[in-house]
Each structure stands twice: as C-alpha cells, then as structure tokens.
Protein backbone atom coordinates (compact mmCIF):
# COMPACT_ATOMS: atom_id res chain seq x y z
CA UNK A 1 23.13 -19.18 -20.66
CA UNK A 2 20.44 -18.29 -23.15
CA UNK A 3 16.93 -18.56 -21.73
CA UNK A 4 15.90 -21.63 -24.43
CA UNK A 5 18.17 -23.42 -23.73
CA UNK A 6 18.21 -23.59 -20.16
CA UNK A 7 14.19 -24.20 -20.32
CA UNK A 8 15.29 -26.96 -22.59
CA UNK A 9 17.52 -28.65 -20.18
CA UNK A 10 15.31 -27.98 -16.87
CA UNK A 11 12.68 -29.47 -18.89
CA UNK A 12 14.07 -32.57 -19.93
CA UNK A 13 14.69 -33.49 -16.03
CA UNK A 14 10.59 -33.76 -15.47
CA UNK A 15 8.96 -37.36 -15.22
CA UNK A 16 6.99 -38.92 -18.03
CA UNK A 17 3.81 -37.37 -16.57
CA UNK A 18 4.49 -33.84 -16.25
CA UNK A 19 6.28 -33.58 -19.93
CA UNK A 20 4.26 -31.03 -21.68
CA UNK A 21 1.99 -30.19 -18.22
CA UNK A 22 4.85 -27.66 -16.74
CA UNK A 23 5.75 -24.96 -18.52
CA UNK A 24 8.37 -22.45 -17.97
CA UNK A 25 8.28 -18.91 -19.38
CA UNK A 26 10.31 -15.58 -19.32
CA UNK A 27 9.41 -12.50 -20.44
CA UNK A 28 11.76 -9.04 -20.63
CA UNK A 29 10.35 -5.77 -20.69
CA UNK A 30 12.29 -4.00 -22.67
CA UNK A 31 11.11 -0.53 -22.36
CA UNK A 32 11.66 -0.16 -19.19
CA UNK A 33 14.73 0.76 -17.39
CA UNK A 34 17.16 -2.16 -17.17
CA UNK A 35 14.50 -4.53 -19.29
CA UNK A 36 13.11 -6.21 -16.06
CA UNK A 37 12.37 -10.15 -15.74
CA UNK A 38 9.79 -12.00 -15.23
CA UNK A 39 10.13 -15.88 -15.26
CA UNK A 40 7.30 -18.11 -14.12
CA UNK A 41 6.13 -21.99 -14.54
CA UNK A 42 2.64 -23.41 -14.91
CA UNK A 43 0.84 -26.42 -14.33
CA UNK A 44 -1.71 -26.76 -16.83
CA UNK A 45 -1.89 -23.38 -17.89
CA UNK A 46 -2.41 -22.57 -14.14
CA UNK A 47 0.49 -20.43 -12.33
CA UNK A 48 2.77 -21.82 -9.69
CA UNK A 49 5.32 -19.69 -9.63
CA UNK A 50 6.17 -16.08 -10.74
CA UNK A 51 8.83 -14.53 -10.46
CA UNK A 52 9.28 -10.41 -11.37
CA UNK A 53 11.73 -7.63 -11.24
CA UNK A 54 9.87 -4.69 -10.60
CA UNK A 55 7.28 -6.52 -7.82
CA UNK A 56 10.32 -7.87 -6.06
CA UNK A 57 12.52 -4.93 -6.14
CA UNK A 58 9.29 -2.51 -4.70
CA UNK A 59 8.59 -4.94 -1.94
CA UNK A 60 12.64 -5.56 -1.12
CA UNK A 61 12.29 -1.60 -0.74
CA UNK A 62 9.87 -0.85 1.33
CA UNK A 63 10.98 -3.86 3.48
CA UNK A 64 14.30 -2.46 3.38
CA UNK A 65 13.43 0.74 4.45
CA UNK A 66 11.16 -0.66 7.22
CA UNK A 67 13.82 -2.85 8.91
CA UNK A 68 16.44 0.49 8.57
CA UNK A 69 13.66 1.94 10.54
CA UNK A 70 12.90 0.09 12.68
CA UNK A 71 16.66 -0.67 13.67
CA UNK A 72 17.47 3.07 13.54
CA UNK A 73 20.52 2.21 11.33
CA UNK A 74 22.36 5.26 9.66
CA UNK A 75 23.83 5.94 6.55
CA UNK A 76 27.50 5.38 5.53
CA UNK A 77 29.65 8.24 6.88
CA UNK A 78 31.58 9.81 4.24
CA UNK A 79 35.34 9.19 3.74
CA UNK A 80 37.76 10.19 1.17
CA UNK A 81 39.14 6.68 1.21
CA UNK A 82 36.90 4.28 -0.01
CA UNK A 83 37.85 1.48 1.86
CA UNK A 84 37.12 2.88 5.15
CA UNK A 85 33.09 3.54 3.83
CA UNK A 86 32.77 -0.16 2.20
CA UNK A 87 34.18 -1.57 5.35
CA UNK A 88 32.07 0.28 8.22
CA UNK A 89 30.04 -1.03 10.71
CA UNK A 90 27.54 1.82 9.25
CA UNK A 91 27.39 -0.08 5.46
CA UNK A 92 27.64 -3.96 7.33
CA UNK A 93 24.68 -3.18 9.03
CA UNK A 94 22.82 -1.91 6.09
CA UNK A 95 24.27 -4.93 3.88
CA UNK A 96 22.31 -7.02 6.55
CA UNK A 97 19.23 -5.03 6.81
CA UNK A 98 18.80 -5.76 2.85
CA UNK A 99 19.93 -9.90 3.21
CA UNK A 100 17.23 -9.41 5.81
CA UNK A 101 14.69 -8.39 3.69
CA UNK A 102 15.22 -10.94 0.74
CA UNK A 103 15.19 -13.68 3.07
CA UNK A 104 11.93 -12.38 4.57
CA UNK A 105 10.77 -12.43 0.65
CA UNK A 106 11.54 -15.52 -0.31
CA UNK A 107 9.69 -17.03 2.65
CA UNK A 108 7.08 -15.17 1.46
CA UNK A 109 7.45 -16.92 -2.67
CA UNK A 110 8.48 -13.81 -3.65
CA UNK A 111 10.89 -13.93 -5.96
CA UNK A 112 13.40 -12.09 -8.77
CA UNK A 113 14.00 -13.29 -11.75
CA UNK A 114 17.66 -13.77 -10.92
CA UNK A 115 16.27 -16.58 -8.18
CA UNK A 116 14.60 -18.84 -10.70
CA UNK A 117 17.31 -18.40 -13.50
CA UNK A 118 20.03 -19.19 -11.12
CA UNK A 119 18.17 -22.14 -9.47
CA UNK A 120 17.57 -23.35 -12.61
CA UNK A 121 21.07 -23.18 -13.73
CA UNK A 122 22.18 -24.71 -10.80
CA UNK A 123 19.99 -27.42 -11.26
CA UNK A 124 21.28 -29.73 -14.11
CA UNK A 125 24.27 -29.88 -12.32
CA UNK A 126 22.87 -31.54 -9.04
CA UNK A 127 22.41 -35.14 -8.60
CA UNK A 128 19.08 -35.69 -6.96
CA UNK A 129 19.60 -35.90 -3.61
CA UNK A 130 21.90 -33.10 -3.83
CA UNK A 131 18.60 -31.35 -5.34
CA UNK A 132 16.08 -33.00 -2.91
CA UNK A 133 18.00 -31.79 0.22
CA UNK A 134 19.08 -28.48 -1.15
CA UNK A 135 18.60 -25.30 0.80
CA UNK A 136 17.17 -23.77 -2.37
CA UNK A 137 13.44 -23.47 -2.34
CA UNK A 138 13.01 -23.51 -5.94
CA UNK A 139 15.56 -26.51 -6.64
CA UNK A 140 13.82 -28.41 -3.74
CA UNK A 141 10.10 -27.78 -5.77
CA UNK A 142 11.55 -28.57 -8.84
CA UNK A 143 13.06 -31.57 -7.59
CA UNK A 144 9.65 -33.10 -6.70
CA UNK A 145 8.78 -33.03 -10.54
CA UNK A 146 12.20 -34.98 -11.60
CA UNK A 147 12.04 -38.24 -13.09
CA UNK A 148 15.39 -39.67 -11.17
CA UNK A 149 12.97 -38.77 -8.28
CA UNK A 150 10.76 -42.67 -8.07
CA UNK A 151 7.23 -43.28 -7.30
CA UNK A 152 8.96 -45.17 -4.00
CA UNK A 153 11.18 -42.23 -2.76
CA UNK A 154 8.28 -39.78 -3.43
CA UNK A 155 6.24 -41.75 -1.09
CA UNK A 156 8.39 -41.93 1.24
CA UNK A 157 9.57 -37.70 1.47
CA UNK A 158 8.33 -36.36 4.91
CA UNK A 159 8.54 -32.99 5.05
CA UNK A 160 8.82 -30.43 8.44
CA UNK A 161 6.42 -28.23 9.58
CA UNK A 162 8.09 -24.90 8.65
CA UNK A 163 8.44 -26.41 5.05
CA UNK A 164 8.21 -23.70 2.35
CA UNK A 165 4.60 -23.99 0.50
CA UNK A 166 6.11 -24.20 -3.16
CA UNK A 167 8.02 -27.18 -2.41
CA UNK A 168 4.47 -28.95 -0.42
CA UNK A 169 2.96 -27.10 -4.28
CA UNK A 170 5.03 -29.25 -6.06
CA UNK A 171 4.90 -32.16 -4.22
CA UNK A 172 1.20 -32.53 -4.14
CA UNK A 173 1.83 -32.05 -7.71
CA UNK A 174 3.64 -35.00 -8.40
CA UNK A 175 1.79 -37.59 -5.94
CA UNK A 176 -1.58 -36.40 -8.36
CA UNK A 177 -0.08 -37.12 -11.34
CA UNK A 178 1.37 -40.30 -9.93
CA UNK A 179 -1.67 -40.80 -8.39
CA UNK A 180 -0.01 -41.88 -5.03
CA UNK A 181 -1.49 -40.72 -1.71
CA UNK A 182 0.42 -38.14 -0.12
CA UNK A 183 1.54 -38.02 3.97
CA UNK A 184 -1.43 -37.48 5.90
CA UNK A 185 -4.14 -38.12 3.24
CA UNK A 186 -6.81 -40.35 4.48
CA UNK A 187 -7.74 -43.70 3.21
C-alpha cells in the first residue's frame, strides 16, 4: 500500500484531540543500498517513535553475532542438496539466534521500518479491542490515541508492570489531552 495513503487511513482512526497533533512520516534514502526506511510519528513536533533501517539492521547485527557467540552456534554445514542445509539443526539454531535478537530489539523500541508499516497496515483492519489487547507494541500505542477508544474505557486500562514504555508513551498521551488522571496519579 502506498505510504499516503496508509498515513491517511491510520490517521483518520485518532480522537478529535490528537487530529493534527500526531504526525506520521517516512522517509527513503535512496542512495543508499536497498533505499532504507525510516518511519516515525510525533506529538507536537516532538518524536515518539522512530523507526530506521540502517540503526536497526547494525544493532540486530551485532546482537546477532553476540548471542552466536555466546551460544557457540556454528555455521550451516555444506550439502549439495539444499534441503538438507535449510533444514539443519545448524541453520534452526541460527534462525533462532536472529528471532532472538529482534525480540530483544523491540523491547528495547527499536524498530525497522517494516514494524511500523506493517502495524500500521494491520491496524485499520482491527476492531478495538482486537487492537487494545494485541500483542503488537505499536498497534497497542496506537490504539491509546483511537477515537472508538472512550474517555470511560481509557480510564479504566490498567496496565502490567512489564508493560512496554511506548504503549505507557501513548497512553499518558491521551489521558493529557483528555485531561483525565491517569492510574496512580495523585489527587
């Protein structure tokens, strides 16, 4: 889907108050290799969220290469047939080391572009519970700035204590712009 007109339809999900307030940008760099990404939202001109191609793909790296290390895994042993490489315990172990490492990175709100542009996608097609309760990070945040998301139900959202800071972000967001105390705020 072309970038406008997903921002178009991502944007027309925020509340009253936030129309105009968030802003979500992309930007391709087309000189270098493969024309990295980078997508990223504001809040008043002031960044939430960024999300960039080269920055994630150095860190995945050198996390990468530290969990191969650090698990002593070895490379794929060579075979004429194919199959017998893609499916060893040798390449499983590396496809896990890597998952490994992006999940470590996107506790960390370090991102791809791909995350944000397939969250978003994703996203119109969720009702808002669906969104609310989703184990996407970035659909959860963005779910806290929906308007099918009430004053009432926003007041009431408890959140756990391993919750990922975006979504808590977001969320303290929207209770300011509501102006509605959030959990835990003192009188």
């Amino acid at each position: 889907m072309q970038w406008s007109k997903l921002k178009n339809k991502v944007e027309s999900f925020f509340c009253d108050k936030l129309k105009g307030r968030i802003e979500l940008h992309a930007a391709v760099y087309r000189k270098y290799h493969d024309g990295p990404r980078r997508v990223w939202f504001t809040f008043e001109k002031k960044e939430i969220l960024s999300a960039a191609d080269v920055t994630y793909a150095v860190k995945h790296e050198k996390l990468y290469q530290q969990i191969k290390e650090e698990k002593k895994l070895k490379g794929i042993p060579y075979n004429r047939d194919w199959k017998v490489m893609f499916n060893s315990q040798e390449r499983q172990e590396l496809v896990k080391a890597s998952d490994d490492a992006e999940e470590i990175l996107i506790k960390e709100s370090i991102f791809s572009s791909y995350h944000l542009y397939e969250s978003f996608k994703m996203y119109s097609s969720l009702s808002i519970d669906e969104a609310v309760k989703s184990e996407n990070n970035i659909i959860r945040a963005f779910s806290m700035f929906d308007r099918r998301l009430g004053k009432r139900r926003l007041k009431e959202l408890t959140f756990p204590q391993n919750t990922h800071p975006l979504i808590i972000n977001c969320y303290k967001i929207r209770c300011d712009v509501e102006g509605l105390k959030q959990r835990g705020e003192k009188v």
